[in-house]
Every structure is written in C-alpha cells, then in structure tokens.
PDB file of N, CA and C in Angstrom:
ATOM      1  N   UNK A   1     192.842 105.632 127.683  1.00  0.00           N
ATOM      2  CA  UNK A   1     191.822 106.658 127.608  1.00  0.00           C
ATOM      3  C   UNK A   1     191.057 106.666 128.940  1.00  0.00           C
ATOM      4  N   UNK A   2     190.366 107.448 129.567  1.00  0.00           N
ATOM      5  CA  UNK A   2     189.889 108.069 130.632  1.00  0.00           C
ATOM      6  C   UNK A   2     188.899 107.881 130.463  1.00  0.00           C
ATOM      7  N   UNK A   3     188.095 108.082 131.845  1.00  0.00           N
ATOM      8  CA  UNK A   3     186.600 107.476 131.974  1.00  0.00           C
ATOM      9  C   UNK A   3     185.628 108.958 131.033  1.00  0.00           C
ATOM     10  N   UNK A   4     184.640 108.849 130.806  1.00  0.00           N
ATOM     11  CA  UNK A   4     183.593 109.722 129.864  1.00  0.00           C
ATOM     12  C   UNK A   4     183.559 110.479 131.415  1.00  0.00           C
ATOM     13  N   UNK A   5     183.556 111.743 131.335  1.00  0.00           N
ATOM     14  CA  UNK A   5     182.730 112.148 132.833  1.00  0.00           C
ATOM     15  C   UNK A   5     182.124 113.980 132.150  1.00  0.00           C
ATOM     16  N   UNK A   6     181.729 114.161 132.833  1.00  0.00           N
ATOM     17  CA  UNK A   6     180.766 114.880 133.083  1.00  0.00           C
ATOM     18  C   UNK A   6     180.745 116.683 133.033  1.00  0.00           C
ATOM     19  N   UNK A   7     181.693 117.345 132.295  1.00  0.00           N
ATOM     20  CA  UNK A   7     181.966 118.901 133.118  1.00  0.00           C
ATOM     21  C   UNK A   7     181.036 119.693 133.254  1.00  0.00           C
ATOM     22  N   UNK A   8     181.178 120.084 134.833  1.00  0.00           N
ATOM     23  CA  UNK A   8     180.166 121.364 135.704  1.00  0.00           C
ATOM     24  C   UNK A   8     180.249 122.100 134.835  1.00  0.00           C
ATOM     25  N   UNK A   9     180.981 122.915 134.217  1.00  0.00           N
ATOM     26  CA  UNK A   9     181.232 124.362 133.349  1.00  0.00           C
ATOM     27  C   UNK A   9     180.090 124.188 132.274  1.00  0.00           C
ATOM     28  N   UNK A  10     180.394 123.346 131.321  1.00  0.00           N
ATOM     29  CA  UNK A  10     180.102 123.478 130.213  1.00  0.00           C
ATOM     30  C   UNK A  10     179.256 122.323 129.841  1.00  0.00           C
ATOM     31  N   UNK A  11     178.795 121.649 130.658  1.00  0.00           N
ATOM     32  CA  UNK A  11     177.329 120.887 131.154  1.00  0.00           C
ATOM     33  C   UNK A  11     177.482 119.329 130.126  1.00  0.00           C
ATOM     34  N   UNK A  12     178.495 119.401 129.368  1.00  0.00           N
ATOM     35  CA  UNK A  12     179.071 118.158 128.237  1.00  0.00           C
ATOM     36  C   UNK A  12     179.451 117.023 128.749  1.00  0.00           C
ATOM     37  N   UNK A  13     179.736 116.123 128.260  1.00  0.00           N
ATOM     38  CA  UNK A  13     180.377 115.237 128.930  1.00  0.00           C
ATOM     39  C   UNK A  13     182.024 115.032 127.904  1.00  0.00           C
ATOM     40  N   UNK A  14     183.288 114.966 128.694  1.00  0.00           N
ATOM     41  CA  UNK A  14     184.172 114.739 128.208  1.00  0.00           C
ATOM     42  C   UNK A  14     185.046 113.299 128.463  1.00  0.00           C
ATOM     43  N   UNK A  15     185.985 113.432 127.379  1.00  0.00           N
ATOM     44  CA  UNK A  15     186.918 112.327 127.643  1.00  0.00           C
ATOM     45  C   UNK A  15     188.442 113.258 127.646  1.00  0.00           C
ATOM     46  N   UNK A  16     189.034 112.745 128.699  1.00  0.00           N
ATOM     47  CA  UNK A  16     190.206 113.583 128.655  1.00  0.00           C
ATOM     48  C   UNK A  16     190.499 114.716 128.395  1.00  0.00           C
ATOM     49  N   UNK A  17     189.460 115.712 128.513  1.00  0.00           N
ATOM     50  CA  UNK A  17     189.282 116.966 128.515  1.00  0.00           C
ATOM     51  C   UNK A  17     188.576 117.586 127.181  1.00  0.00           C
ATOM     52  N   UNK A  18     188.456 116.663 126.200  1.00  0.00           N
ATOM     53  CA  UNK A  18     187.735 116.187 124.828  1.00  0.00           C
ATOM     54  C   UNK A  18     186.137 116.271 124.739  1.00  0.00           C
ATOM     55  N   UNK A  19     185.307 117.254 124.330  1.00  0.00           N
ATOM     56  CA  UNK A  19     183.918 117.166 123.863  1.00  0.00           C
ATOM     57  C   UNK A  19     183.508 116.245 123.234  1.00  0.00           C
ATOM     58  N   UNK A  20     182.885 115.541 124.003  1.00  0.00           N
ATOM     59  CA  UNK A  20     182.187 113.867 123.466  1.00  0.00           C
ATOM     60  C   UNK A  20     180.981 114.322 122.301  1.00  0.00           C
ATOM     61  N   UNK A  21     181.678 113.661 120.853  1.00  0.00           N
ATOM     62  CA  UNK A  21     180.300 114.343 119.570  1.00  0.00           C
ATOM     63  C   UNK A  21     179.628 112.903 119.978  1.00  0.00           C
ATOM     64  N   UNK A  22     178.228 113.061 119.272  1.00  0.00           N
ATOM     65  CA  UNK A  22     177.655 112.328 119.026  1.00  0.00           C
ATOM     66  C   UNK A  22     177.581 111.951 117.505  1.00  0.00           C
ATOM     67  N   UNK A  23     177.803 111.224 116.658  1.00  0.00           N
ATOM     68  CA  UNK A  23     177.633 110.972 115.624  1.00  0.00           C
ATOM     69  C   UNK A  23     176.828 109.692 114.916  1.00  0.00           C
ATOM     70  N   UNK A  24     175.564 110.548 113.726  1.00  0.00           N
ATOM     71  CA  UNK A  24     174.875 109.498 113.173  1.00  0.00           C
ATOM     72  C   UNK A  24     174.980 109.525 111.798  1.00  0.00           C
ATOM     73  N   UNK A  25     175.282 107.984 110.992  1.00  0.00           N
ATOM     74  CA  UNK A  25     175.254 108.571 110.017  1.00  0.00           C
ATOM     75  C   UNK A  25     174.860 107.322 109.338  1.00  0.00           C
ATOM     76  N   UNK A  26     174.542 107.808 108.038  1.00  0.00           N
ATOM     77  CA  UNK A  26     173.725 106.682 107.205  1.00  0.00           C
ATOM     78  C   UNK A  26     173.493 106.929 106.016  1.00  0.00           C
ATOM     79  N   UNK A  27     173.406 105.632 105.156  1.00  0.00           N
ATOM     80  CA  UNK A  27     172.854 105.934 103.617  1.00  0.00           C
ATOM     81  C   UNK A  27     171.451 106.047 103.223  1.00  0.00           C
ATOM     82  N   UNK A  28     171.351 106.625 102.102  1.00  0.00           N
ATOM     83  CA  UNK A  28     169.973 107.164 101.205  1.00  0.00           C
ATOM     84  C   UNK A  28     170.068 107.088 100.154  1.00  0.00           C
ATOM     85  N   UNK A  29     168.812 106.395 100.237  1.00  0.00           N
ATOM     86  CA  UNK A  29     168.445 105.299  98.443  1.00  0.00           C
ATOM     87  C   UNK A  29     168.696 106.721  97.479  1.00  0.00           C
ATOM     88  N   UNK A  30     167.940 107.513  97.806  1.00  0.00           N
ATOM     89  CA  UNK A  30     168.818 108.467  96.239  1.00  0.00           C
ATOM     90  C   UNK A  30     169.916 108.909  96.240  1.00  0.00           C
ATOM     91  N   UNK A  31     170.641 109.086  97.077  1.00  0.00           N
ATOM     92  CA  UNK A  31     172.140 110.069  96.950  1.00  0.00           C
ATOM     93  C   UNK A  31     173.070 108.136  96.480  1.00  0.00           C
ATOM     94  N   UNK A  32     172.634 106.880  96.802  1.00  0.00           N
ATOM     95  CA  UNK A  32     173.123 106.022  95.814  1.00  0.00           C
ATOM     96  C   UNK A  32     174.570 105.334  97.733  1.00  0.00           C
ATOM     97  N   UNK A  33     174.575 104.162  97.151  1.00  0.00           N
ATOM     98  CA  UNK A  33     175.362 103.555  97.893  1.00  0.00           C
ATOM     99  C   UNK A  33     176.749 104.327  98.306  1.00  0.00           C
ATOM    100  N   UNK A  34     177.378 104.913  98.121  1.00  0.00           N
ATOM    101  CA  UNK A  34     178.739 105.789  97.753  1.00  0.00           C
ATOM    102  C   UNK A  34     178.575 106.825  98.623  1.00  0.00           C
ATOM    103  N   UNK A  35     177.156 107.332  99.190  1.00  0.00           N
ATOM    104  CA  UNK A  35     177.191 108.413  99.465  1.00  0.00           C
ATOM    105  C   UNK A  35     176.349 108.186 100.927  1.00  0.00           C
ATOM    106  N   UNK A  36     177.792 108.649 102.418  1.00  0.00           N
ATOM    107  CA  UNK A  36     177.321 108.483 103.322  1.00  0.00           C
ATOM    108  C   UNK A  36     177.128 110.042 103.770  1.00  0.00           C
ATOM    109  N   UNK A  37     176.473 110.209 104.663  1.00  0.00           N
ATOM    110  CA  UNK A  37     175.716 110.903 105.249  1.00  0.00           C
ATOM    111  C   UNK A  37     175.754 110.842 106.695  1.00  0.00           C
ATOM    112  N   UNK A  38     176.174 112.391 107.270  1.00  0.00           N
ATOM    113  CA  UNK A  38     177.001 112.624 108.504  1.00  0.00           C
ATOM    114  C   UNK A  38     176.252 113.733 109.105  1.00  0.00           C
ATOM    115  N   UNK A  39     175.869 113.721 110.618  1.00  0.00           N
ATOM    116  CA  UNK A  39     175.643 114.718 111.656  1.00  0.00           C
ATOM    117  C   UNK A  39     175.954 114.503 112.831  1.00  0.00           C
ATOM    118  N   UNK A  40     176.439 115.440 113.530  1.00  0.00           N
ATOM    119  CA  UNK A  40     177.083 115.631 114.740  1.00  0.00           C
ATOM    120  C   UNK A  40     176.324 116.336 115.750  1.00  0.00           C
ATOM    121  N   UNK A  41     176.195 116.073 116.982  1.00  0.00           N
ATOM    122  CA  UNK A  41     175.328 116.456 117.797  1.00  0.00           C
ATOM    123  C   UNK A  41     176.111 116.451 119.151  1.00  0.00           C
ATOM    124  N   UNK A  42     175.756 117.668 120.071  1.00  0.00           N
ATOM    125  CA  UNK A  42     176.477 118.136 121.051  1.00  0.00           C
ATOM    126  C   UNK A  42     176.098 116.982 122.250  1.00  0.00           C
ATOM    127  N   UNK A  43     174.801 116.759 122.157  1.00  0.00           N
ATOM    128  CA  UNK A  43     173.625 115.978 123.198  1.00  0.00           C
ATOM    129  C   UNK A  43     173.272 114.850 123.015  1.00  0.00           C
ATOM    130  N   UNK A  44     173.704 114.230 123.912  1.00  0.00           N
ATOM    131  CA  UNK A  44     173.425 112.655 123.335  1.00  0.00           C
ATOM    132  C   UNK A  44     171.542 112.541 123.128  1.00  0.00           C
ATOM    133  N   UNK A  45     170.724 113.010 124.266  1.00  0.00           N
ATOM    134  CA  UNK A  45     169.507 112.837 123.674  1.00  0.00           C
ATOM    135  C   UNK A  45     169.125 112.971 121.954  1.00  0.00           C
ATOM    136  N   UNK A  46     169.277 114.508 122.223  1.00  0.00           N
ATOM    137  CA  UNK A  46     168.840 114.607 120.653  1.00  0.00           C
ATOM    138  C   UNK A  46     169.677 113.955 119.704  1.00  0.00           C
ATOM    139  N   UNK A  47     170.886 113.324 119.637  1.00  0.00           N
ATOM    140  CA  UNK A  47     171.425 112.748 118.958  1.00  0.00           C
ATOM    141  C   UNK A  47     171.097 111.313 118.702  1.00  0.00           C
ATOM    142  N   UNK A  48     170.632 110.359 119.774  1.00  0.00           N
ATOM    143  CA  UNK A  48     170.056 109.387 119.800  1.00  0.00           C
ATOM    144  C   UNK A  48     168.597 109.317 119.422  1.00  0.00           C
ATOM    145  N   UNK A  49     167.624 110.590 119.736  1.00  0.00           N
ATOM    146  CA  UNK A  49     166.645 110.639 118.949  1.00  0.00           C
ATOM    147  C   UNK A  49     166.493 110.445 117.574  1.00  0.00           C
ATOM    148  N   UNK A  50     167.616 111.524 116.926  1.00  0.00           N
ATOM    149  CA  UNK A  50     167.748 111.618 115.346  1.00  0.00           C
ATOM    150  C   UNK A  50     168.308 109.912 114.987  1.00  0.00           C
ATOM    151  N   UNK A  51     168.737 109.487 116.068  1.00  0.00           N
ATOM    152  CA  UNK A  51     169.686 108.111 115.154  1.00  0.00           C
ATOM    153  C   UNK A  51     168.292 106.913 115.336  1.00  0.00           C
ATOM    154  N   UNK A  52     167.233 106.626 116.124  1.00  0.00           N
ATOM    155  CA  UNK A  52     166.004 106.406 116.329  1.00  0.00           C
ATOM    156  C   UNK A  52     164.969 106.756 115.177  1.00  0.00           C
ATOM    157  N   UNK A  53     165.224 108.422 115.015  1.00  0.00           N
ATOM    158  CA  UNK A  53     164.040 108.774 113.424  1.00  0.00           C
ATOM    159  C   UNK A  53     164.746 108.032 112.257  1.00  0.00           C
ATOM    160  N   UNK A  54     166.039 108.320 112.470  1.00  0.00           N
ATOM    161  CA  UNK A  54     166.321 107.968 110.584  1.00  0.00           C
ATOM    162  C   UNK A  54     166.532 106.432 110.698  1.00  0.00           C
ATOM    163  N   UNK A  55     166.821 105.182 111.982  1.00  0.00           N
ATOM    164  CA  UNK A  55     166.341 103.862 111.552  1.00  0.00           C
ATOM    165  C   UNK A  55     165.267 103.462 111.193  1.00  0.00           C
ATOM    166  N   UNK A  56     164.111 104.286 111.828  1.00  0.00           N
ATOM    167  CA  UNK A  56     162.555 104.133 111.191  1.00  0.00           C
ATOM    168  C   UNK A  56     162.242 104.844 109.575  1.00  0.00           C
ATOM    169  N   UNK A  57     163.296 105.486 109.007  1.00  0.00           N
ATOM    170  CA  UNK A  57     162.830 105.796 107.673  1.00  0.00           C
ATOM    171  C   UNK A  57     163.176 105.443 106.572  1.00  0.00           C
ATOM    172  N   UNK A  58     162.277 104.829 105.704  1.00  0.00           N
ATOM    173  CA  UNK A  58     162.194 103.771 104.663  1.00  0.00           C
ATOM    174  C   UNK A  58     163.177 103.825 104.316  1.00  0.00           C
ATOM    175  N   UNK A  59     163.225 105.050 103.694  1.00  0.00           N
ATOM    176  CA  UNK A  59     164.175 105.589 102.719  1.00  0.00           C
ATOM    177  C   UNK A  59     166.097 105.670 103.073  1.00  0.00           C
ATOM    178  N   UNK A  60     166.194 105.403 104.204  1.00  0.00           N
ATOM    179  CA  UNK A  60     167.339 105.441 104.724  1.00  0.00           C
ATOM    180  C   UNK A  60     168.130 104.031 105.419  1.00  0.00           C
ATOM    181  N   UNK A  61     169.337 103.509 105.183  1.00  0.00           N
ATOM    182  CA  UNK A  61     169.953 102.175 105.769  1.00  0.00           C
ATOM    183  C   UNK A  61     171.409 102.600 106.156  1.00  0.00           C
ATOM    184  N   UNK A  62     171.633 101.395 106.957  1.00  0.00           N
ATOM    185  CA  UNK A  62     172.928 101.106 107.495  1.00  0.00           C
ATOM    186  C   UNK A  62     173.061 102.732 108.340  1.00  0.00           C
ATOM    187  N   UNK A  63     172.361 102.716 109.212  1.00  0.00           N
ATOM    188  CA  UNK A  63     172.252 103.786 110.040  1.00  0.00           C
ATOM    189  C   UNK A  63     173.014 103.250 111.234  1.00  0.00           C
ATOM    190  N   UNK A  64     173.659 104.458 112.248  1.00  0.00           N
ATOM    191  CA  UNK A  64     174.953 104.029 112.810  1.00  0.00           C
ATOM    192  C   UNK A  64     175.144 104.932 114.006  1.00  0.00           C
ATOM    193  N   UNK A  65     175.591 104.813 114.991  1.00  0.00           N
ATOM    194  CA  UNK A  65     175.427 105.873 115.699  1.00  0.00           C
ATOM    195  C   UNK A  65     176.856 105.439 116.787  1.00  0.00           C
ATOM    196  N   UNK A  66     177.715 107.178 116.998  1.00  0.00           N
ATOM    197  CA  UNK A  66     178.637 106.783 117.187  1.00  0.00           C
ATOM    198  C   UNK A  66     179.178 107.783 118.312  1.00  0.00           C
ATOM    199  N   UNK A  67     180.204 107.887 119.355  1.00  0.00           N
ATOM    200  CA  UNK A  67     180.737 108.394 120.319  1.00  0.00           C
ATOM    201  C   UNK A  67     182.177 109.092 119.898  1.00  0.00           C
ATOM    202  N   UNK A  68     182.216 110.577 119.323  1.00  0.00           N
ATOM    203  CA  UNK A  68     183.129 110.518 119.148  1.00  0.00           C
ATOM    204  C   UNK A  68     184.193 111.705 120.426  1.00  0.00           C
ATOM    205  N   UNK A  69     185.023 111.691 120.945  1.00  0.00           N
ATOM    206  CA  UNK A  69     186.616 110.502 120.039  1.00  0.00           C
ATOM    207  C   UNK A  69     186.527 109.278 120.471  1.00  0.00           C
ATOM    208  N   UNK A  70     185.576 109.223 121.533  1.00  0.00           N
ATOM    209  CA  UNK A  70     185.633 107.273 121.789  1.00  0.00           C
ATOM    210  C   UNK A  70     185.927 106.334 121.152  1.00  0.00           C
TER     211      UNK A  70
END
C-alpha cells in the first residue's frame, strides 16, 4: 500500500488513488451491547472532533476511530 498523500484537485487525502474515510464508531447504553454505531467523515478534523465528543459522553463506550481503507 502507498504512502496517504494529499490530492490538489479534490483537497482529500488519498491512498492509492482511494478517498481516505474517517471512521468513528461506538456503543450506546440504550441501543444495548449488539448494537454498534457508525459515521463516516470526509475530514479528518471534524472526524476526530466527533471521535473526541462521543469519548467524553457518558452515555457512550468502546469508542474507536478509524482510517479507512487503511
């Protein structure tokens, strides 16, 4: 696999010509252990923000944050 870099065009960062997602995801005491919980984000900021809010909220665990296709 190829280094993460950067494209001028479309301001993203790719892998092998691949749109790098950001992915966070995590469980919630009411939807019950079984039930994970998924969002995808174009931007790593705001994606790392959201993965930052939902480790600080009570109500939410095993929060995760991920590079995808990395």
């Amino acid at each position: 696999m190829a280094e993460k870099k950067m494209n001028p065009v479309t301001r993203r960062w790719e892998i092998d010509g691949v749109p790098v997602t950001y992915r966070v995801t995590w469980k919630h005491v009411e939807t019950g252990k079984d039930h994970v919980h998924v969002k995808e984000f174009d931007d790593v900021d705001q994606g790392y923000d959201y993965y930052q809010m939902m480790q600080r909220d009570g109500y939410c665990y095993q929060v995760t944050w991920d590079h995808v296709p990395w």
